[in-house]
Protein backbone atom coordinates (compact mmCIF):
# COMPACT_ATOMS: atom_id res chain seq x y z
CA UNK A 1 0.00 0.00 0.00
CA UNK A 2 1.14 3.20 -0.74
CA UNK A 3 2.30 5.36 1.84
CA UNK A 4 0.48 8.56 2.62
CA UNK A 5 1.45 11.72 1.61
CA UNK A 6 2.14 14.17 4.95
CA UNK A 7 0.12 17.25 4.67
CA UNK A 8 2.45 20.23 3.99
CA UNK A 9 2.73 22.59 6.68
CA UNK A 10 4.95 25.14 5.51
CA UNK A 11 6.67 26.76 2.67
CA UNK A 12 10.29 27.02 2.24
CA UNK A 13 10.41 29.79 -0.48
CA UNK A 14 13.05 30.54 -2.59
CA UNK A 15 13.26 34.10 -3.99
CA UNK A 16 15.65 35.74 -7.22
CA UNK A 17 13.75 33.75 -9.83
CA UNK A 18 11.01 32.22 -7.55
CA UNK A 19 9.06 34.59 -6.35
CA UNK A 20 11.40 37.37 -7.92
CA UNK A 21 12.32 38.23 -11.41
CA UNK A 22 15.81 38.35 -10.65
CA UNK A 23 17.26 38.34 -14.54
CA UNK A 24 15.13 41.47 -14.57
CA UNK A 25 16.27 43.58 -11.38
CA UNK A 26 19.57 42.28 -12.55
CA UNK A 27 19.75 44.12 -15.39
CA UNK A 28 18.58 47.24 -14.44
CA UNK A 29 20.80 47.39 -11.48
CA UNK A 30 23.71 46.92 -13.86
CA UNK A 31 22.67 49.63 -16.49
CA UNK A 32 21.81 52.25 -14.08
CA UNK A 33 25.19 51.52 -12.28
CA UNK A 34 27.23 51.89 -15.42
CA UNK A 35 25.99 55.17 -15.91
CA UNK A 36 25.87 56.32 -11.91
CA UNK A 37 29.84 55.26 -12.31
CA UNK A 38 30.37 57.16 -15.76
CA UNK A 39 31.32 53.40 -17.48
CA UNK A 40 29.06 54.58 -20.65
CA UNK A 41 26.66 52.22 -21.68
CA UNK A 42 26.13 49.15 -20.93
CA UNK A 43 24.32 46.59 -23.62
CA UNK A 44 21.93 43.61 -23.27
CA UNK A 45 24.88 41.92 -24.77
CA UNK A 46 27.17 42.93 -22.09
CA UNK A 47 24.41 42.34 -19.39
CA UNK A 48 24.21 38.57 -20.78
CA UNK A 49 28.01 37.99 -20.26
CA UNK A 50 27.65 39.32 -16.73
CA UNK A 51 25.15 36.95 -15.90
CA UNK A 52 26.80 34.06 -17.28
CA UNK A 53 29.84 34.94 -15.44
CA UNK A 54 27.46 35.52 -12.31
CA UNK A 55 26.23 32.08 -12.72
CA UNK A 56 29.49 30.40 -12.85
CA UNK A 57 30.23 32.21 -9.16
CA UNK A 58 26.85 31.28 -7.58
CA UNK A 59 27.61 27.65 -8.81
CA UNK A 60 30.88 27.49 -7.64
CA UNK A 61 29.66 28.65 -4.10
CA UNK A 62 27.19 26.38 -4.03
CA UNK A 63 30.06 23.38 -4.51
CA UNK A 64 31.80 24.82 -1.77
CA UNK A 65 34.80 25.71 -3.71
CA UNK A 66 34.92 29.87 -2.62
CA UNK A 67 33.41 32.01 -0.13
CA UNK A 68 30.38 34.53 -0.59
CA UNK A 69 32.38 37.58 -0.73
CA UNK A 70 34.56 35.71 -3.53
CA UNK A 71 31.24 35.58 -5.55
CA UNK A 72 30.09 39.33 -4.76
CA UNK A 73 33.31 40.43 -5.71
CA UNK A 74 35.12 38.42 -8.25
CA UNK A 75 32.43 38.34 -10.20
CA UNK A 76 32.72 42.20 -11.15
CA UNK A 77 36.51 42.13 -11.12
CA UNK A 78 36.37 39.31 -14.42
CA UNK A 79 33.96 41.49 -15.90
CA UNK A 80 35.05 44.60 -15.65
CA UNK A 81 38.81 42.99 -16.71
CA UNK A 82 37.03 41.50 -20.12
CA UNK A 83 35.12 45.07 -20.53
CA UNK A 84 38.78 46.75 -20.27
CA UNK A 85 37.52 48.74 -16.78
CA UNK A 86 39.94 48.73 -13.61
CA UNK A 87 38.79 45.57 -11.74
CA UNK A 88 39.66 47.39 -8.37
CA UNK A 89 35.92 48.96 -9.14
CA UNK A 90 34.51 45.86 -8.23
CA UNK A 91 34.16 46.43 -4.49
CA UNK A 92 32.86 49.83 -4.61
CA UNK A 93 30.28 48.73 -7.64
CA UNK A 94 29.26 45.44 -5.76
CA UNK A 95 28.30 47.90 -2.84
CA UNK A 96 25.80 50.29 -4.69
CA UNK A 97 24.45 47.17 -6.60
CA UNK A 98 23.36 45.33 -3.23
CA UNK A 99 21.29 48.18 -2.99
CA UNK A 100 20.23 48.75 -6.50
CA UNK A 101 18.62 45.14 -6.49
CA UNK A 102 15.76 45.73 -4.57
CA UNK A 103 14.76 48.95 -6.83
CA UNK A 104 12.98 47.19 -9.83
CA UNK A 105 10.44 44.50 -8.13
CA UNK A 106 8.84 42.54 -11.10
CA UNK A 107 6.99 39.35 -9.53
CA UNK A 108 7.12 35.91 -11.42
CA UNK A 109 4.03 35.08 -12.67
CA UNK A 110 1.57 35.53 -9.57
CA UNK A 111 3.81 34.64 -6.76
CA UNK A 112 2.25 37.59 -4.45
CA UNK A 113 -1.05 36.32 -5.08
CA UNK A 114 -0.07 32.93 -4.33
CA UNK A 115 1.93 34.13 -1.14
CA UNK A 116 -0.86 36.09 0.39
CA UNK A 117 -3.35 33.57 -1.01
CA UNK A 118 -1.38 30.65 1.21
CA UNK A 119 -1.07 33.26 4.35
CA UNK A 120 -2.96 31.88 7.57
CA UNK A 121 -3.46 28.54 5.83
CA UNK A 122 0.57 27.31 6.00
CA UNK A 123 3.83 28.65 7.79
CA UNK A 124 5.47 30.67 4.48
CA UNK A 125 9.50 31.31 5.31
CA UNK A 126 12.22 32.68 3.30
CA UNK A 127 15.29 30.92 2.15
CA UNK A 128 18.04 32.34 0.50
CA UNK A 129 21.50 32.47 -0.37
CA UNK A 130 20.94 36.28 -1.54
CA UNK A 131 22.59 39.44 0.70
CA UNK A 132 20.79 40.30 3.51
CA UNK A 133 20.91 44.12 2.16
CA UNK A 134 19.56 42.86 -1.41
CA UNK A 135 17.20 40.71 -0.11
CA UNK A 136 15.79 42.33 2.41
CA UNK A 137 15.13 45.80 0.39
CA UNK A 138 13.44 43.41 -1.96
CA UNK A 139 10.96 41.80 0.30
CA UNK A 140 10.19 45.00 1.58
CA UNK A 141 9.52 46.61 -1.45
CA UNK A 142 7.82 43.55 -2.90
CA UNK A 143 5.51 43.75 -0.07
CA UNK A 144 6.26 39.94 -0.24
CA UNK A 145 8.15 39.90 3.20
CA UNK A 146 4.66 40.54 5.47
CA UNK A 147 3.70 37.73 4.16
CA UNK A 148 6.18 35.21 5.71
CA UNK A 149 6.53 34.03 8.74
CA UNK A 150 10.16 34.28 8.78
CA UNK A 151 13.49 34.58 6.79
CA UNK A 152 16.71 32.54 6.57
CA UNK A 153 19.46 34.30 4.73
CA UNK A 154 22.75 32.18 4.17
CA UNK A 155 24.69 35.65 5.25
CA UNK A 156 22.98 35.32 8.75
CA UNK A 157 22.82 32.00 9.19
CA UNK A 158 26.87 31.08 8.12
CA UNK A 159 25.91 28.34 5.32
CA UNK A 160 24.79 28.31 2.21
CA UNK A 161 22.50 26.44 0.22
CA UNK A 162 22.66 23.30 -0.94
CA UNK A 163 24.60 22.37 2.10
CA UNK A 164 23.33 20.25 5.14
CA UNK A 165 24.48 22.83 7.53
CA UNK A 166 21.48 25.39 6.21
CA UNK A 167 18.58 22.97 6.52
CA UNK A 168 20.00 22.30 9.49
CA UNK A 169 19.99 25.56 11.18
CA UNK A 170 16.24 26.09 9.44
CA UNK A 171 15.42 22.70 10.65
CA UNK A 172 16.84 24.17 14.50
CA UNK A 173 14.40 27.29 14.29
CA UNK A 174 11.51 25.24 13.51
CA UNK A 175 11.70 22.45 16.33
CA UNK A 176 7.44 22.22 15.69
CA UNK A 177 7.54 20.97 12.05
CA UNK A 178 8.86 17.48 10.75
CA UNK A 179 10.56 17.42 7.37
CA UNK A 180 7.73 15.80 5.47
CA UNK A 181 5.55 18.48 6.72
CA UNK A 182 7.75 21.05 4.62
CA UNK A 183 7.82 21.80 1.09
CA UNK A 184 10.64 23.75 -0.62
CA UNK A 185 10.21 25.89 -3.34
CA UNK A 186 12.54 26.76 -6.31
CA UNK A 187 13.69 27.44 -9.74
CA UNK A 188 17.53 26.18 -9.05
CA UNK A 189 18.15 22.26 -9.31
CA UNK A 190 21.49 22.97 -7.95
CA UNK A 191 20.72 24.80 -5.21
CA UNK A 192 17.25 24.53 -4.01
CA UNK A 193 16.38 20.69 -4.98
CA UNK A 194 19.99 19.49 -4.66
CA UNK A 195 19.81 20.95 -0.95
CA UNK A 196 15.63 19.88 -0.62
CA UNK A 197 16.26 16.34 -1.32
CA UNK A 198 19.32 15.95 0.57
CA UNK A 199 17.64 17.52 3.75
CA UNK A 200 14.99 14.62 3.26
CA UNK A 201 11.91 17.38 2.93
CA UNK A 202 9.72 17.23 -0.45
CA UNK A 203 11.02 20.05 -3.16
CA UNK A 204 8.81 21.37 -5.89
CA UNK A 205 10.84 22.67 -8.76
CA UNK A 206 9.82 25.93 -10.48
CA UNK A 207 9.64 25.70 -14.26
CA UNK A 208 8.35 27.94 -15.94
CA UNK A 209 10.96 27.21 -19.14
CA UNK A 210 9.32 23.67 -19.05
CA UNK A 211 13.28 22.49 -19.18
CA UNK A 212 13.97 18.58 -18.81
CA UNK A 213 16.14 17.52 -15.54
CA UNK A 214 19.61 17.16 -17.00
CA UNK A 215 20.72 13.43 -16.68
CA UNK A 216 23.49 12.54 -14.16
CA UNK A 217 22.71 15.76 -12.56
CA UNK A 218 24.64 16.64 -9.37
CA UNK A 219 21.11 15.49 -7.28
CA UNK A 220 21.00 11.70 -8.72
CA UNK A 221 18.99 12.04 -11.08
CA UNK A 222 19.23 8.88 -13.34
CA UNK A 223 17.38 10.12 -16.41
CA UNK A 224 15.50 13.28 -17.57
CA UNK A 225 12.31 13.16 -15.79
CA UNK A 226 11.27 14.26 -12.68
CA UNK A 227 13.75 14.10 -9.94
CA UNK A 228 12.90 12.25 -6.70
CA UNK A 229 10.57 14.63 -4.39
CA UNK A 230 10.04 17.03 -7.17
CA UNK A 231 6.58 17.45 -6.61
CA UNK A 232 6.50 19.32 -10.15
CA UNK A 233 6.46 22.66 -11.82
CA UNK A 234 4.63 25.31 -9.26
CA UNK A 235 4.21 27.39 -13.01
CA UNK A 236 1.69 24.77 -13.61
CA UNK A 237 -0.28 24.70 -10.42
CA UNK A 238 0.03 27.68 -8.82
CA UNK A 239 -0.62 30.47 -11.48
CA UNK A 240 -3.27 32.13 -12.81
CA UNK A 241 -5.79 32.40 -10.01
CA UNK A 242 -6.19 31.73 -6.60
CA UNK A 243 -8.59 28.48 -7.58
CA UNK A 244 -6.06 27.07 -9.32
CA UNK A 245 -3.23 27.96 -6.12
CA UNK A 246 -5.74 26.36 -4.04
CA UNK A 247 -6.20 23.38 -6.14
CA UNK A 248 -2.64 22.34 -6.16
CA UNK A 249 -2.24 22.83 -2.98
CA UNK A 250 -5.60 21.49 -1.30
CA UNK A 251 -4.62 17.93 -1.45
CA UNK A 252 -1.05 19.25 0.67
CA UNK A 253 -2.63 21.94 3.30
CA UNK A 254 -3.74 21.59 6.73
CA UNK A 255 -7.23 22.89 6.40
């Protein structure tokens, strides 16, 4: 017989491309920046190299191999030396864009409708590997972060995700909830389901590019469908309306 399903009790929530249109704060963070520090313009182009370089830092932090302030700051110094700009910018840009982030707010499809929707009917908590300054000026401004019930930033809590030590520490703060009564939340396979499925709690993987799970990928996944616990894509469920959040979610909730 086939085990029952634990009712989900709260939300782990992931945020820059969750909840968040981070590609989209990204880049006008960057432009504005440019021009604040007299750099001229700076292209889509341009903005598409920094992100790929971006990525290669967050995914290097995530495998443990450098530190936080490695990412936040080497990432500028590469490409600022491939631009032909002094990388000993990078520091003093890095700063200003922390803040920067949280100025454009552009929600993925209707995550604060499905936030406040789920309010009062689950726990809803924030984790993160983000900058406490970028993150919080985001949830503020979002108006996401009166929603929650609480927020774990790697900065504060001195791990990162996917590592056991963050679920742990989230695990230590919520001593009234069992694993299977959590749900994680997330767009990164690396990060967020890598560090779900590890922790033992269920993971739903956002998807809104409909992409197939890479196979061997760094979770276990042993060919390109759905990774273990991957409840599916939240896109799919949880958009639209509030009918269709509660739908996906009804056979989960405590009522």
């Amino acid at each position: 017989m086939e085990k029952e399903k634990a009712m989900v009790k709260a939300i782990l929530w992931d945020v820059d491309g969750t909840l968040l249109d981070f590609a989209a704060a990204e880049k006008a963070a960057i432009q504005r920046l440019f021009q604040e520090f007299g750099l001229g313009e700076c292209t889509d182009d341009m903005v598409a190299r920094y992100s790929a370089i971006n990525d290669g830092y967050w995914k290097r932090l995530e495998r443990g191999e450098i530190a936080k302030k490695e990412v936040l700051i080497g990432r500028f110094r590469e490409f600022f030396a491939e631009l032909g700009i002094d990388p000993d910018l990078a520091e003093a840009f890095n700063a200003r864009y922390q803040h920067a982030l949280g100025d454009t707010v552009v929600y993925r499809d209707d995550s604060l409708a499905i936030v406040k929707s789920l309010h009062g009917r689950v726990k809803q908590y924030v984790v993160s590997n983000g900058t406490v300054v970028a993150q919080t000026k985001k949830l503020e401004r979002s108006g996401l972060g009166q929603w929650m019930d609480g927020v774990f930033l790697s900065e504060e809590l001195g791990a990162e995700k996917p590592g056991p030590a963050f679920f742990d520490k989230v695990f230590a703060a919520l001593p009234d909830l069992k694993k299977e009564e959590m749900l994680i939340v997330g767009d990164s396979l690396t990060s967020n389901m890598k560090g779900g499925i590890a922790a033992g709690i269920p993971t739903c993987w956002y998807n809104p590019q409909r992409s197939s799970p890479p196979c061997g990928h760094g979770h276990g996944l042993r060919d390109p469908g759905p990774a273990p616990g991957v409840r599916g894509d939240i896109k799919k469920g949880l958009s639209h309306s509030e009918k269709s959040i509660h739908h996906k979610y009804d056979n989960w909730l405590v009522a």
